[in-house]
N, C-alpha and C. Protein backbone atom coordinates (compact mmCIF):
# COMPACT_ATOMS: atom_id res chain seq x y z
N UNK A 1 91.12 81.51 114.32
CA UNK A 1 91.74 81.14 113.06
C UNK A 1 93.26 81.01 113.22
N UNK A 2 93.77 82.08 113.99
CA UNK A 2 95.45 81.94 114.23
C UNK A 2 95.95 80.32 114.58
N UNK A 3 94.77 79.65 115.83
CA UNK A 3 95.38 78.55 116.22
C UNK A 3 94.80 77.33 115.08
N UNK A 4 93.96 77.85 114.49
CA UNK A 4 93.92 76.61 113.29
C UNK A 4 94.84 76.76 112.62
N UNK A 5 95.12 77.64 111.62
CA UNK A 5 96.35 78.27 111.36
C UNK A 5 97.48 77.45 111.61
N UNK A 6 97.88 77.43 112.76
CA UNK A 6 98.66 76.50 113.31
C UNK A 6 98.73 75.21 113.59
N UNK A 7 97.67 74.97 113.27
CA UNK A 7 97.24 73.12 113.54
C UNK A 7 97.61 72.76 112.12
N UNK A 8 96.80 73.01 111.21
CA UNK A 8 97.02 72.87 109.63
C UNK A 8 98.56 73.00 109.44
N UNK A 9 99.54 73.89 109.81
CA UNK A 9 100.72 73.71 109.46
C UNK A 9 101.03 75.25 108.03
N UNK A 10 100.07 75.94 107.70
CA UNK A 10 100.20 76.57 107.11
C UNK A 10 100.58 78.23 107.56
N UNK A 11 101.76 78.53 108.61
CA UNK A 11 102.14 79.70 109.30
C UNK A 11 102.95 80.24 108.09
N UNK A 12 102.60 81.55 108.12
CA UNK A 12 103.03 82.10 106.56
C UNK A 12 104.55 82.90 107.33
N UNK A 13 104.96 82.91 106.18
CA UNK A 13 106.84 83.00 106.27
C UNK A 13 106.52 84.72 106.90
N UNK A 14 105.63 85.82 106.07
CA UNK A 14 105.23 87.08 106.26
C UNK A 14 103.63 87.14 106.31
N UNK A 15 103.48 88.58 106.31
CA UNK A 15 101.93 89.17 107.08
C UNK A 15 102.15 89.90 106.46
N UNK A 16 101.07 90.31 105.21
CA UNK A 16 101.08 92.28 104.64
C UNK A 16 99.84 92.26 105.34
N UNK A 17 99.42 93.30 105.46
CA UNK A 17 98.19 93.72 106.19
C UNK A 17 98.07 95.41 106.05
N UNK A 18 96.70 95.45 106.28
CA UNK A 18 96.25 96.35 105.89
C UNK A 18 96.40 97.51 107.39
N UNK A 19 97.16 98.81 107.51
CA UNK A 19 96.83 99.65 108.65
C UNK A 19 95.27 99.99 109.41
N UNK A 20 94.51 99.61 108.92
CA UNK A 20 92.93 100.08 109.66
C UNK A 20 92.54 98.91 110.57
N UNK A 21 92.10 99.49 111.48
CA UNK A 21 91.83 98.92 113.01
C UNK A 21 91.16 97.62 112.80
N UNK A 22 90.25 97.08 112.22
CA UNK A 22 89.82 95.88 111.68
C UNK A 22 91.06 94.97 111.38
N UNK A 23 91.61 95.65 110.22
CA UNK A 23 92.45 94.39 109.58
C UNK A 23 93.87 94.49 111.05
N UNK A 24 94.57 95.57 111.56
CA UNK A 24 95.13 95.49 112.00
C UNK A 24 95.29 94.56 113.65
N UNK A 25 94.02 94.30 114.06
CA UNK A 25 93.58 93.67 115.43
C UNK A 25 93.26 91.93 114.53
N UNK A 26 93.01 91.95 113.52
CA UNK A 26 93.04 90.24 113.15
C UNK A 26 94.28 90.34 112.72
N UNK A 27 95.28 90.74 112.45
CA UNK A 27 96.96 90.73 112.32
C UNK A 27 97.10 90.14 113.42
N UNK A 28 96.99 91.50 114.62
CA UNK A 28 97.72 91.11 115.94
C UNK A 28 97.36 89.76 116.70
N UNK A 29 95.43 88.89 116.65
CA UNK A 29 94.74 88.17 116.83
C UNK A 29 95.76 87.01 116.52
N UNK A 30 96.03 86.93 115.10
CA UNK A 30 96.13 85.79 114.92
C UNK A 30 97.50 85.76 115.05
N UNK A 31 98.65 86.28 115.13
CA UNK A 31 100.37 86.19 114.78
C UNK A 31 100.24 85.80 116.54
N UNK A 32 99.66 86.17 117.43
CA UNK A 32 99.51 85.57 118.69
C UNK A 32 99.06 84.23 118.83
N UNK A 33 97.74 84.27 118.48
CA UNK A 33 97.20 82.74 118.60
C UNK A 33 97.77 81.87 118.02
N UNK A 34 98.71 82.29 116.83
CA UNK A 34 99.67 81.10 115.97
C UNK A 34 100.53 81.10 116.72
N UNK A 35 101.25 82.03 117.75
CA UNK A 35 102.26 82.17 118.08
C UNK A 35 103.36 82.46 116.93
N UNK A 36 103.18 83.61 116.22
CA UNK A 36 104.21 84.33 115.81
C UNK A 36 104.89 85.09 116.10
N UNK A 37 105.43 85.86 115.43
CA UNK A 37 106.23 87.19 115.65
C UNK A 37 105.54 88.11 115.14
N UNK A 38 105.10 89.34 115.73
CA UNK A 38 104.59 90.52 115.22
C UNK A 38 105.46 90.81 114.17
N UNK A 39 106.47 91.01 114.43
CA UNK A 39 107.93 91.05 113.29
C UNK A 39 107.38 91.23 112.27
N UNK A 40 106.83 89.76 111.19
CA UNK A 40 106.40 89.30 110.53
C UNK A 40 105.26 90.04 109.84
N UNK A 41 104.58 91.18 110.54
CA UNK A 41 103.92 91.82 109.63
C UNK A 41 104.52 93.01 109.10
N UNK A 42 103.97 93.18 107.93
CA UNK A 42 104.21 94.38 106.92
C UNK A 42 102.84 95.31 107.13
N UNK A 43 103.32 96.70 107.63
CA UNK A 43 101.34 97.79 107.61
C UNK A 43 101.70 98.29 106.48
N UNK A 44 100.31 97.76 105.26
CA UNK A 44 101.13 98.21 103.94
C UNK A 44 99.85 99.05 103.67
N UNK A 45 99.65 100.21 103.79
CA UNK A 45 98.12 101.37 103.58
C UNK A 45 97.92 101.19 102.45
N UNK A 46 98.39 101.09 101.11
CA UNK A 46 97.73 100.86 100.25
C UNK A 46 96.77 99.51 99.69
N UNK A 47 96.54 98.75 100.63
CA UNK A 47 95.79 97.38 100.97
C UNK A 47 94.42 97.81 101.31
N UNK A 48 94.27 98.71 102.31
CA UNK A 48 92.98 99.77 102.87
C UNK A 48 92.74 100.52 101.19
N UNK A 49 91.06 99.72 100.84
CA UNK A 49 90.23 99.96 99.64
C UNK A 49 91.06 99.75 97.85
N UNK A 50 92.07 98.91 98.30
CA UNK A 50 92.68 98.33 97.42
C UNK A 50 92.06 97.98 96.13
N UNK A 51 92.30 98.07 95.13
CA UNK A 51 91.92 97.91 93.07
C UNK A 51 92.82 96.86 93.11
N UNK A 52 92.08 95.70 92.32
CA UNK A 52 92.63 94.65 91.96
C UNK A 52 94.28 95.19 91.42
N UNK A 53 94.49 96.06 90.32
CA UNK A 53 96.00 96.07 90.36
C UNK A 53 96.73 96.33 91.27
N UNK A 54 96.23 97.07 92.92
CA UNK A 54 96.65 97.55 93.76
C UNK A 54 97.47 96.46 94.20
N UNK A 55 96.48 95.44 94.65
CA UNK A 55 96.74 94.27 94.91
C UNK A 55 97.88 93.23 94.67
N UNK A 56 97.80 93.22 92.79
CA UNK A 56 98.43 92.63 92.48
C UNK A 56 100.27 93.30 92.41
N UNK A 57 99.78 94.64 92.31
CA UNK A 57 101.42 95.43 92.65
C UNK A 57 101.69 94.85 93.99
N UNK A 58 101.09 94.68 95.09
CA UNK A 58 101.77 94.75 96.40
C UNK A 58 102.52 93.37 96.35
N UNK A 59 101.60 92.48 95.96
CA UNK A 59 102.37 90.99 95.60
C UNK A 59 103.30 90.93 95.00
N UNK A 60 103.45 91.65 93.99
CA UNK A 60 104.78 91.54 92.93
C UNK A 60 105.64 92.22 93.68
N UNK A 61 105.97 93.00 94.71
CA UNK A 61 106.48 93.85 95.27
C UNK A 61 107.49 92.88 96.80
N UNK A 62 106.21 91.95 96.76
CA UNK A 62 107.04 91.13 97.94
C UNK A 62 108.16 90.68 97.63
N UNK A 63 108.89 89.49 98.48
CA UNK A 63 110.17 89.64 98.50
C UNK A 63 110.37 88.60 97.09
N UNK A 64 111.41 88.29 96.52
CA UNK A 64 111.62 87.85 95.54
C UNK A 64 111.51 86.06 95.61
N UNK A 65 111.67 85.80 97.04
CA UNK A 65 110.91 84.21 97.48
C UNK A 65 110.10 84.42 98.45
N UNK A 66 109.09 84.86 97.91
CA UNK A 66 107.44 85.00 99.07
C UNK A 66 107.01 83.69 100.01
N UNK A 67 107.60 82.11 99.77
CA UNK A 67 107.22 81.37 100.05
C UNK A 67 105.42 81.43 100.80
N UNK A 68 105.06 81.67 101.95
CA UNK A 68 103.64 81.46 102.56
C UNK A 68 103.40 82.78 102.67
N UNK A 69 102.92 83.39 102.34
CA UNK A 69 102.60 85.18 102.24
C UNK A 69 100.81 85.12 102.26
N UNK A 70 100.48 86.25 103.78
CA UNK A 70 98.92 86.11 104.06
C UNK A 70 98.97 87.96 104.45
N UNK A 71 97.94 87.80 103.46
CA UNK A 71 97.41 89.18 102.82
C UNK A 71 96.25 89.22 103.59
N UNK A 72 95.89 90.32 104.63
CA UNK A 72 95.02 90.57 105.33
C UNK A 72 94.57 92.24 104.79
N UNK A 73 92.94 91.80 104.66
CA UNK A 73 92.84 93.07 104.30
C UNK A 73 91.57 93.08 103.77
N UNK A 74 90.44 94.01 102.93
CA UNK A 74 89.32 94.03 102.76
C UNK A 74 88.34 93.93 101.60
N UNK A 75 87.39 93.54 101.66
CA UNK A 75 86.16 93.08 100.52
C UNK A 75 85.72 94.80 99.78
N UNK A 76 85.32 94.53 98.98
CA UNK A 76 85.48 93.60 97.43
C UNK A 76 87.21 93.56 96.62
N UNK A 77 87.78 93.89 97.00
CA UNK A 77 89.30 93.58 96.62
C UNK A 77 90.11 92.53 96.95
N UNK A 78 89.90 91.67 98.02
CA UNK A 78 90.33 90.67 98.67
C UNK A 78 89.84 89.41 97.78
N UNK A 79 88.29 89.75 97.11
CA UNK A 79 87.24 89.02 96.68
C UNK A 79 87.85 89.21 95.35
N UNK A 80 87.96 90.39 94.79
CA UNK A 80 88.02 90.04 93.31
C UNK A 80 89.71 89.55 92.91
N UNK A 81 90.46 89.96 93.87
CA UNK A 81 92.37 89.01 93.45
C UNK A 81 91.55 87.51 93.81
N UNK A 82 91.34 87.23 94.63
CA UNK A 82 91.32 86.09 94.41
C UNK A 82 90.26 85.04 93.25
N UNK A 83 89.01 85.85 93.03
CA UNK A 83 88.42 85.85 91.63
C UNK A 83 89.11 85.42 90.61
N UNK A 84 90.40 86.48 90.74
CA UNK A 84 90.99 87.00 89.13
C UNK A 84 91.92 85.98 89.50
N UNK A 85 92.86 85.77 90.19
CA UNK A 85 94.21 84.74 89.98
C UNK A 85 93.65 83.31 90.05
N UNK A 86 92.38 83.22 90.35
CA UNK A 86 92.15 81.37 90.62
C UNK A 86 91.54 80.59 88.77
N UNK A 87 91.77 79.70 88.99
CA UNK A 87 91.50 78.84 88.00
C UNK A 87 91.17 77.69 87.75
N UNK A 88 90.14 77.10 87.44
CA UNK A 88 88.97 76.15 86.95
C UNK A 88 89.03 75.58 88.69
N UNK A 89 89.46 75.24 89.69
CA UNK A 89 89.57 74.76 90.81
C UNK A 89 89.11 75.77 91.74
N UNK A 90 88.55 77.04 91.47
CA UNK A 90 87.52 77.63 92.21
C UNK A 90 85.94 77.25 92.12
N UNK A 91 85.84 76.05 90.75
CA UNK A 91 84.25 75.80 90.92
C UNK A 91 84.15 74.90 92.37
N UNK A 92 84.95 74.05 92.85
CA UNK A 92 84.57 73.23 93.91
C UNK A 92 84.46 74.10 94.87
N UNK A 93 84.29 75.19 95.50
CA UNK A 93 84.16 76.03 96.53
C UNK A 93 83.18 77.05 96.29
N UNK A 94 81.96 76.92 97.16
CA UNK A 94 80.69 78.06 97.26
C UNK A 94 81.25 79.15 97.14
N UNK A 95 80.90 79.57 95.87
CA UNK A 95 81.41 81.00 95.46
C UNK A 95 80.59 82.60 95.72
N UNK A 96 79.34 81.80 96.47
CA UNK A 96 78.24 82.98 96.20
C UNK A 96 78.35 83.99 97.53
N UNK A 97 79.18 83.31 98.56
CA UNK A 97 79.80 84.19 99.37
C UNK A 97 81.53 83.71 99.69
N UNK A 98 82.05 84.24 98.69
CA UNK A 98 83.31 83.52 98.78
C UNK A 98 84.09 84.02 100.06
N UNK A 99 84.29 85.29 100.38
CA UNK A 99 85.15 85.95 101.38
C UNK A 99 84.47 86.48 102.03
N UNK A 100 83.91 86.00 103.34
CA UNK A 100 83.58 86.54 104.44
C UNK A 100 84.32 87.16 105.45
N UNK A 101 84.00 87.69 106.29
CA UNK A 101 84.63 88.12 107.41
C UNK A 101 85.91 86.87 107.80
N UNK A 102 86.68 86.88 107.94
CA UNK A 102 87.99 86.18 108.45
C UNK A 102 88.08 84.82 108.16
N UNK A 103 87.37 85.05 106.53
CA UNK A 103 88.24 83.67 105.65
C UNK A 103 89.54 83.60 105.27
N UNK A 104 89.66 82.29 105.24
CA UNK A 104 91.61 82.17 104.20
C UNK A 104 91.18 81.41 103.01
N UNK A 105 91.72 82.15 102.26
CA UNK A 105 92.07 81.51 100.33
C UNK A 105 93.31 81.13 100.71
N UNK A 106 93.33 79.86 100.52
CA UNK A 106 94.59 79.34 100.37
C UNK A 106 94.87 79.32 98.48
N UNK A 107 95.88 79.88 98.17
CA UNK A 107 96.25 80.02 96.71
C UNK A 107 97.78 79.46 96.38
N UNK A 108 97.94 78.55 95.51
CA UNK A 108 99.42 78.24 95.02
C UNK A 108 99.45 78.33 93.42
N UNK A 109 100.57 79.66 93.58
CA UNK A 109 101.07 80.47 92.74
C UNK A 109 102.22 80.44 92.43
N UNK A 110 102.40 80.90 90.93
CA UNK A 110 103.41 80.48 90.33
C UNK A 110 104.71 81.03 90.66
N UNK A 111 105.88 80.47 90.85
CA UNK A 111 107.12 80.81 91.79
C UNK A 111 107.14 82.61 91.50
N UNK A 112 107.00 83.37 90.29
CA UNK A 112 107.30 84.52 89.96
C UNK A 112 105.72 85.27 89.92
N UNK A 113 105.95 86.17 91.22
CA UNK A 113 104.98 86.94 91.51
C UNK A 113 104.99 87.88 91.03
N UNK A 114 106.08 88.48 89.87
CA UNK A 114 106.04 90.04 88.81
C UNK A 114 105.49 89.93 88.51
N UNK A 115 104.65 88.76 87.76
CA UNK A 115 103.64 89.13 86.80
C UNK A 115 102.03 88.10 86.78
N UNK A 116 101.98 88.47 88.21
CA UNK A 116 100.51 87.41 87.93
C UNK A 116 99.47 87.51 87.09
N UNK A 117 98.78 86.45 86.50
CA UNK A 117 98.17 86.98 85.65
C UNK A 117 96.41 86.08 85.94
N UNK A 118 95.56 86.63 85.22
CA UNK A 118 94.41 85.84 85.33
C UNK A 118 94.77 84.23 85.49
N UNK A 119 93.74 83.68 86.09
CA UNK A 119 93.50 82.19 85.81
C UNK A 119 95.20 81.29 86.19
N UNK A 120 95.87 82.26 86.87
CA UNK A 120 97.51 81.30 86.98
C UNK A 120 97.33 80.96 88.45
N UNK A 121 96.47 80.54 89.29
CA UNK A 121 96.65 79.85 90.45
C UNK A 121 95.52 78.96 91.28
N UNK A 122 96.41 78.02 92.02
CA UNK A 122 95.17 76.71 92.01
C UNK A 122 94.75 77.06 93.47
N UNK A 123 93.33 77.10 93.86
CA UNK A 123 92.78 77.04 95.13
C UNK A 123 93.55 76.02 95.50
N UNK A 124 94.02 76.04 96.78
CA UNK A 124 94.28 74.47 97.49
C UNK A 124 92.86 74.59 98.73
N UNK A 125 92.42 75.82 99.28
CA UNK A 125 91.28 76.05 100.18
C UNK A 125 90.47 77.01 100.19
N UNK A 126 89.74 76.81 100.77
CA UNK A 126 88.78 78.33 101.58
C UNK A 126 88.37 77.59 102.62
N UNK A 127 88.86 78.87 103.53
CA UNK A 127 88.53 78.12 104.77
C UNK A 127 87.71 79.55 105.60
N UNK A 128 86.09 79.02 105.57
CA UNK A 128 85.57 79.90 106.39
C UNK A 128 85.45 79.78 108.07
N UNK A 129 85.44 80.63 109.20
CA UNK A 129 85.33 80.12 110.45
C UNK A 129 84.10 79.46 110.58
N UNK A 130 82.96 79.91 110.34
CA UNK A 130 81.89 79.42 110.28
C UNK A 130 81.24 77.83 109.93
N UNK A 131 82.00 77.76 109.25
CA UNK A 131 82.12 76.37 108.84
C UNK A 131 83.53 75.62 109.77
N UNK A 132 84.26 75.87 109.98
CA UNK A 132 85.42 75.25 110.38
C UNK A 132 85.21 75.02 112.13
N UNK A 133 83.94 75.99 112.68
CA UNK A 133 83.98 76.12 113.87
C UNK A 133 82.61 75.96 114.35
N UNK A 134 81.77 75.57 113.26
CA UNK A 134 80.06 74.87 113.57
C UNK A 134 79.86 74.75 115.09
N UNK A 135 79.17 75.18 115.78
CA UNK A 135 78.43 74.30 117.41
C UNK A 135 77.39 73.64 116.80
């Protein structure tokens, strides 16, 4: 995913990520295969079994121009922010397993991340490996 990642053109400005060995080895996976900077990640523990407001605090929390910001981290919380912030442009995408193992929601959100609210952001993707990487 890191080097698709990189093909697409979508290398995020930061990395929050979650400290537990899962999320932390697809951090390191992919900021390599994109060729990033480890730099670039944030180990933010309250991401590990995260509540949708958890969530949405850590976002509001980022920097005050988040520009490409990729939130690594785990199901059913990963599943329900992106649930809760998407709007009418999540019907075109199979929802019945939306977040699998080392999908990207691509989401564009409104410049001011204090206060996200239901229904304020447009899928631009979902991109599962499985699909993206068929034999």
């Amino acid at each position: 995913m890191g080097k698709w990642v990189r093909s697409q053109g979508m290398l995020p400005d930061s990395i929050t990520c979650s400290p537990a060995l899962r999320a932390r080895q697809t951090a390191l996976r992919l900021t390599k295969a994109a060729e990033l900077d480890e730099r670039t990640i944030s180990w933010e523990p309250r991401v590990y079994e995260a509540s949708l407001e958890t969530l949405l605090d850590i976002l509001a929390s980022t920097s005050s121009e988040p520009g490409c910001v990729l939130l690594i981290g785990h199901n059913p919380g990963l599943e329900h922010l992106v649930r809760y912030l998407s709007d009418d442009s999540l019907d075109a995408w199979d929802a019945s397993n939306l977040m699998p193992t080392a999908c990207l929601a691509r989401l564009v959100l409104p410049a001011d991340w204090g206060g996200l609210t239901a229904a304020c952001a447009e899928v631009a993707s979902i991109s599962r490996p499985r699909e993206l990487f068929d034999d």
